[in-house]
N, C-alpha and C. Protein backbone atom coordinates (compact mmCIF):
# COMPACT_ATOMS: atom_id res chain seq x y z
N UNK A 1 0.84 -1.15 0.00
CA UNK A 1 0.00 0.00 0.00
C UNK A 1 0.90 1.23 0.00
N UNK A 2 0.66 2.27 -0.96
CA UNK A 2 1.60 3.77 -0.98
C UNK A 2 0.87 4.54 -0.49
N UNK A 3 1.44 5.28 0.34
CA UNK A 3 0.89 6.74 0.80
C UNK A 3 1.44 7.85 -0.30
N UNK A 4 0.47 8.20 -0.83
CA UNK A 4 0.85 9.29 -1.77
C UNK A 4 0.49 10.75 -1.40
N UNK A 5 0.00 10.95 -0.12
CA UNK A 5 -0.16 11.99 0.36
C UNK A 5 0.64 13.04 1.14
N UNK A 6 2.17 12.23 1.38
CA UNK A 6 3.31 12.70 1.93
C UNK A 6 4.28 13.26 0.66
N UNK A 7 5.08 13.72 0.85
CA UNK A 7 6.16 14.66 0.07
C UNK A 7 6.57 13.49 -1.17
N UNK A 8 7.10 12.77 -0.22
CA UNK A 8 7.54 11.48 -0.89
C UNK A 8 7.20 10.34 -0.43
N UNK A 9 6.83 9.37 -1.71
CA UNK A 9 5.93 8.34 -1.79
C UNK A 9 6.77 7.07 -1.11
N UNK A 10 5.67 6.31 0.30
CA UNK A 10 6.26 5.64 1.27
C UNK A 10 5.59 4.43 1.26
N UNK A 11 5.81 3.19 1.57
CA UNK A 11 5.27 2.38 1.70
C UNK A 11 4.79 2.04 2.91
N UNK A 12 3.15 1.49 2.86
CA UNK A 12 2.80 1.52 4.28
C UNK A 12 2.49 0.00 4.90
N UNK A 13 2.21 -0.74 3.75
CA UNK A 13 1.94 -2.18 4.32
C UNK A 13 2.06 -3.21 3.37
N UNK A 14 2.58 -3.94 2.97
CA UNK A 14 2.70 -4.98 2.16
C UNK A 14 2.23 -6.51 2.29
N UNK A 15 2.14 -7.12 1.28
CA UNK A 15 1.98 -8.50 1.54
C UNK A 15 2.32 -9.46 0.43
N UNK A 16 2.84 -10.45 0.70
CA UNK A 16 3.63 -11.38 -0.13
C UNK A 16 2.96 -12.41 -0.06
N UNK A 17 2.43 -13.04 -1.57
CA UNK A 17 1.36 -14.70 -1.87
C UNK A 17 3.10 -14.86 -1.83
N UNK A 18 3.31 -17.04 -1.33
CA UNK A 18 4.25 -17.53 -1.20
C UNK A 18 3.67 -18.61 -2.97
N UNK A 19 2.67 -18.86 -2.85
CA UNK A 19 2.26 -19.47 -3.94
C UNK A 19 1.61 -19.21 -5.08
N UNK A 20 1.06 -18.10 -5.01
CA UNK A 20 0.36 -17.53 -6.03
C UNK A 20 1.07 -16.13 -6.14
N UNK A 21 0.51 -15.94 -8.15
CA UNK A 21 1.04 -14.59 -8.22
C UNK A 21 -0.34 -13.63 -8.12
N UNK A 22 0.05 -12.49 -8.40
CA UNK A 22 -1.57 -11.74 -8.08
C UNK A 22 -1.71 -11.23 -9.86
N UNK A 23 -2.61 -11.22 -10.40
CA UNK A 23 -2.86 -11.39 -11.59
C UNK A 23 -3.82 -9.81 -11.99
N UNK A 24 -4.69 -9.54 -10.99
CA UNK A 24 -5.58 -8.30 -11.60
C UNK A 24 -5.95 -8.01 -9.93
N UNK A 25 -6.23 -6.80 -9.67
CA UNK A 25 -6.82 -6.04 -8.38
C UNK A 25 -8.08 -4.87 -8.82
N UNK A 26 -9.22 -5.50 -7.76
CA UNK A 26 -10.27 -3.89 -8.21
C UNK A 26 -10.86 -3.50 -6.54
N UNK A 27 -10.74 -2.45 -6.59
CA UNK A 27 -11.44 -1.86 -5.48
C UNK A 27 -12.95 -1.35 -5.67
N UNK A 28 -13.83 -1.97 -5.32
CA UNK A 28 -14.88 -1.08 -5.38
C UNK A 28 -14.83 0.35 -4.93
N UNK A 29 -16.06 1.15 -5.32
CA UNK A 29 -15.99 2.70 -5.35
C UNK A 29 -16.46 2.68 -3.40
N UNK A 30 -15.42 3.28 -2.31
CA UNK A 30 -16.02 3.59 -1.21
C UNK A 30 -15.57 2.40 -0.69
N UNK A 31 -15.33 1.07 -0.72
CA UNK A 31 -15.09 -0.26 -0.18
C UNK A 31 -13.96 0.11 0.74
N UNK A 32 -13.89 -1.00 1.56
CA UNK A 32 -13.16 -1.17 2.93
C UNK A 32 -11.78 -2.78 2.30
N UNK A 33 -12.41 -2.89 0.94
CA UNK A 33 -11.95 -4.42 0.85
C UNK A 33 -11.29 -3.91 -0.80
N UNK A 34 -10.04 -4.54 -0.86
CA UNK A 34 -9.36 -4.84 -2.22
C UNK A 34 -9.75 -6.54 -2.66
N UNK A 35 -9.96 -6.42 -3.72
CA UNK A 35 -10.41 -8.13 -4.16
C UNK A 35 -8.81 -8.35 -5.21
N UNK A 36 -8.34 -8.89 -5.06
CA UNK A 36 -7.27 -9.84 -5.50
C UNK A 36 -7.13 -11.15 -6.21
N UNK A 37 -7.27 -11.21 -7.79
CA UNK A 37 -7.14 -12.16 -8.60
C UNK A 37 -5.82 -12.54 -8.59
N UNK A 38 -5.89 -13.94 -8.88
CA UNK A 38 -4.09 -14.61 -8.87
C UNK A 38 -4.15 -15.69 -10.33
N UNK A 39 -3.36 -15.93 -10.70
CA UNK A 39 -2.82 -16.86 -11.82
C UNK A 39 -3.43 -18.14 -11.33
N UNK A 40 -3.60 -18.75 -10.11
CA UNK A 40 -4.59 -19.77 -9.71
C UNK A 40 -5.69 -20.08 -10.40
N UNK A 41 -6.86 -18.45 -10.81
CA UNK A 41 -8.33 -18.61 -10.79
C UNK A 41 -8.44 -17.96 -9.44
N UNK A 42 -7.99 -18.17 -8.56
CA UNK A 42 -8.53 -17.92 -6.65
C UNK A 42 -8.61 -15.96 -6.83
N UNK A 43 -9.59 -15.83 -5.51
CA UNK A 43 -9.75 -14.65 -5.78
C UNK A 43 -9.11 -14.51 -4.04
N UNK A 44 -8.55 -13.41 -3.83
CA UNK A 44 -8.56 -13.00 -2.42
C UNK A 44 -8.82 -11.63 -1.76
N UNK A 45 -9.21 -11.43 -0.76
CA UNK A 45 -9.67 -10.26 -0.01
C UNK A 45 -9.12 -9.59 0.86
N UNK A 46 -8.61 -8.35 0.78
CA UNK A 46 -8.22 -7.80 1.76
C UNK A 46 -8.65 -6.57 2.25
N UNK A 47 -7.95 -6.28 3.57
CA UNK A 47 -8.99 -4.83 4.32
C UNK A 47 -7.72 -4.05 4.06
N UNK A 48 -8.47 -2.89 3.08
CA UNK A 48 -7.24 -1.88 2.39
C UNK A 48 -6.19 -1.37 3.78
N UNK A 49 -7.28 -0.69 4.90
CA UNK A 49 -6.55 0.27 5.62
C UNK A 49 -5.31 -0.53 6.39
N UNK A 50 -5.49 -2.11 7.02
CA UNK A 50 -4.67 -2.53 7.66
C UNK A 50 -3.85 -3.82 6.91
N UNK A 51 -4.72 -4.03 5.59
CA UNK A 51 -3.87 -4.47 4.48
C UNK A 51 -3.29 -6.42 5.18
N UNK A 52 -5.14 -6.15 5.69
CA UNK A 52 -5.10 -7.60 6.53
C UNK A 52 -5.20 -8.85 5.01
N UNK A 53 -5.12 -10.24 5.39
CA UNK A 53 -5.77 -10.61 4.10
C UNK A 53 -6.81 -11.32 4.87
N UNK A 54 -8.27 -11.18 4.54
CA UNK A 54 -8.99 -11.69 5.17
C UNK A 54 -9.43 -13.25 5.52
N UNK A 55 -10.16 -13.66 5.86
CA UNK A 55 -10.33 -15.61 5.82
C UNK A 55 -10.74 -16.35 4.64
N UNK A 56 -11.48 -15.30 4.07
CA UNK A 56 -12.72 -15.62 3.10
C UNK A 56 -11.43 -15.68 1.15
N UNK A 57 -11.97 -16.58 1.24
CA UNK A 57 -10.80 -16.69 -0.47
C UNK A 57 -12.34 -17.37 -1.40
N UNK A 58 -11.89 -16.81 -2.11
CA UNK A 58 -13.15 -17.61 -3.77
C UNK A 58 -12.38 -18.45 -4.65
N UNK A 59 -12.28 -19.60 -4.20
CA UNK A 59 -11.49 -21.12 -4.91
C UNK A 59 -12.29 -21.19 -6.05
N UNK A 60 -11.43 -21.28 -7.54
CA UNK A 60 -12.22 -21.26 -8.59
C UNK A 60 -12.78 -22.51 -8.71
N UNK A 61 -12.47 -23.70 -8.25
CA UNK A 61 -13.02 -25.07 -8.43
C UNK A 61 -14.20 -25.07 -7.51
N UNK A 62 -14.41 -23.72 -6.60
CA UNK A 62 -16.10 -23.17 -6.48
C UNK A 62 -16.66 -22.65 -6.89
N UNK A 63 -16.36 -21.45 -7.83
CA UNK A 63 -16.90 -20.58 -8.92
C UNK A 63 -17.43 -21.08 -10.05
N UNK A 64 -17.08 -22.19 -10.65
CA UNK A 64 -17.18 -22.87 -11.46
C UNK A 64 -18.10 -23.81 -11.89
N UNK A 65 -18.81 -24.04 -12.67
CA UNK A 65 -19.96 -25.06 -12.69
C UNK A 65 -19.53 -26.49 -12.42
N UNK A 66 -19.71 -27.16 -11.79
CA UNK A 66 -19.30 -28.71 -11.59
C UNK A 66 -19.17 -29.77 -12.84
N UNK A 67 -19.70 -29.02 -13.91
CA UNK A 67 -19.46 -30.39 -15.04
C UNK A 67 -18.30 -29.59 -15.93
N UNK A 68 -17.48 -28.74 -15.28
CA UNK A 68 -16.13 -28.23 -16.00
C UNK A 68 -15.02 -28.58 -15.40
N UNK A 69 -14.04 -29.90 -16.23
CA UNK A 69 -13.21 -30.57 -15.12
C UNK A 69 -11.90 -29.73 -15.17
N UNK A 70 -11.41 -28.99 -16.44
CA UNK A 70 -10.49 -27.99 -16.48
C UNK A 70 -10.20 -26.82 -15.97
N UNK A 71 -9.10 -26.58 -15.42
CA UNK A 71 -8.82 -25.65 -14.77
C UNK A 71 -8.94 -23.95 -15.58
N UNK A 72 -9.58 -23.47 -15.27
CA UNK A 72 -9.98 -21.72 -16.11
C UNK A 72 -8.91 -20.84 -16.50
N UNK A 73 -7.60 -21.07 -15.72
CA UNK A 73 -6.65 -20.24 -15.96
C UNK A 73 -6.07 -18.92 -14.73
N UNK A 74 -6.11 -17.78 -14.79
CA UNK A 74 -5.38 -17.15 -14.45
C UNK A 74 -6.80 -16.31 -14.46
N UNK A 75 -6.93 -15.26 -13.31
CA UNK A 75 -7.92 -14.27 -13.43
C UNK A 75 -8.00 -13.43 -13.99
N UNK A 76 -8.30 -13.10 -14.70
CA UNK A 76 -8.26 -11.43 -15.83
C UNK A 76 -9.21 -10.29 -15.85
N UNK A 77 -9.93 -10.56 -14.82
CA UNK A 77 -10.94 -8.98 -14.73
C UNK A 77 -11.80 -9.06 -13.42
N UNK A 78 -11.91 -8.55 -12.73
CA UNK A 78 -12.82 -8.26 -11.67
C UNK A 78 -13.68 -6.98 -11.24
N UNK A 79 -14.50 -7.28 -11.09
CA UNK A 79 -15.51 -6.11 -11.27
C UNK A 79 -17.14 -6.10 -10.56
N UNK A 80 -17.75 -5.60 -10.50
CA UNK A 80 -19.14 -5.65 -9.74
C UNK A 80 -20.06 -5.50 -11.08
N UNK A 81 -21.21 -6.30 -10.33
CA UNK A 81 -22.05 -6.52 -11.49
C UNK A 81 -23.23 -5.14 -11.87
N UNK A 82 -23.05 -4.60 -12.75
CA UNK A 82 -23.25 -3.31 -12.77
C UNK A 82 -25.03 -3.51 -12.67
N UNK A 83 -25.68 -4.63 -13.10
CA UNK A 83 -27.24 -4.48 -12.94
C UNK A 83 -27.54 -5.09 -11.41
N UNK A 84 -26.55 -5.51 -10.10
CA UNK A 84 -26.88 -6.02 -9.13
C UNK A 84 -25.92 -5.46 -7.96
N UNK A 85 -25.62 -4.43 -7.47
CA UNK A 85 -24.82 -3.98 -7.28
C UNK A 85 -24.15 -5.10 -5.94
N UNK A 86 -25.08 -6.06 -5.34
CA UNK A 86 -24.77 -7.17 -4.13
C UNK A 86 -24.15 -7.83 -4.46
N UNK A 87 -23.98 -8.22 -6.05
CA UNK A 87 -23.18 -9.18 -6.85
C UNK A 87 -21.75 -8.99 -7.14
């Protein structure tokens, strides 16, 4: 996380996947939470301000319809569903 509000730009909290790479990041508008795509498929969650990673992960071999035995790939877009905003 950068603080860009100081003179010069500082780092305030970091975090390192040991197994996964991180592939795409979206913040919703106002959110408390960064969502985190990885080269897995897996999605992960974190709380921006303390840059926790939370419990809750989205395993793509749950996202996925059950009669798809191949693995999807790598995540490439994340986003909110613009006609459901809960979605």
């Amino acid at each position: 996380m950068w603080s860009l509000w100081q003179k010069t730009p500082q780092i305030l909290h970091s975090l390192k996947f040991q197994r996964e790479r991180i592939t795409t990041l979206h913040v919703p508008f106002q959110s408390k939470w960064l969502y985190l795509g990885t080269e897995r498929g897996n999605i992960h969650i974190v709380k921006i301000v303390t840059s926790e990673l939370s419990g809750y992960c989205i395993n793509w071999n749950k996202a996925i319809e059950l009669s798809r035995k191949t693995h999807p790939g790598a995540v490439v877009h994340l986003s909110e569903n613009p006609v459901d905003p809960g979605k």
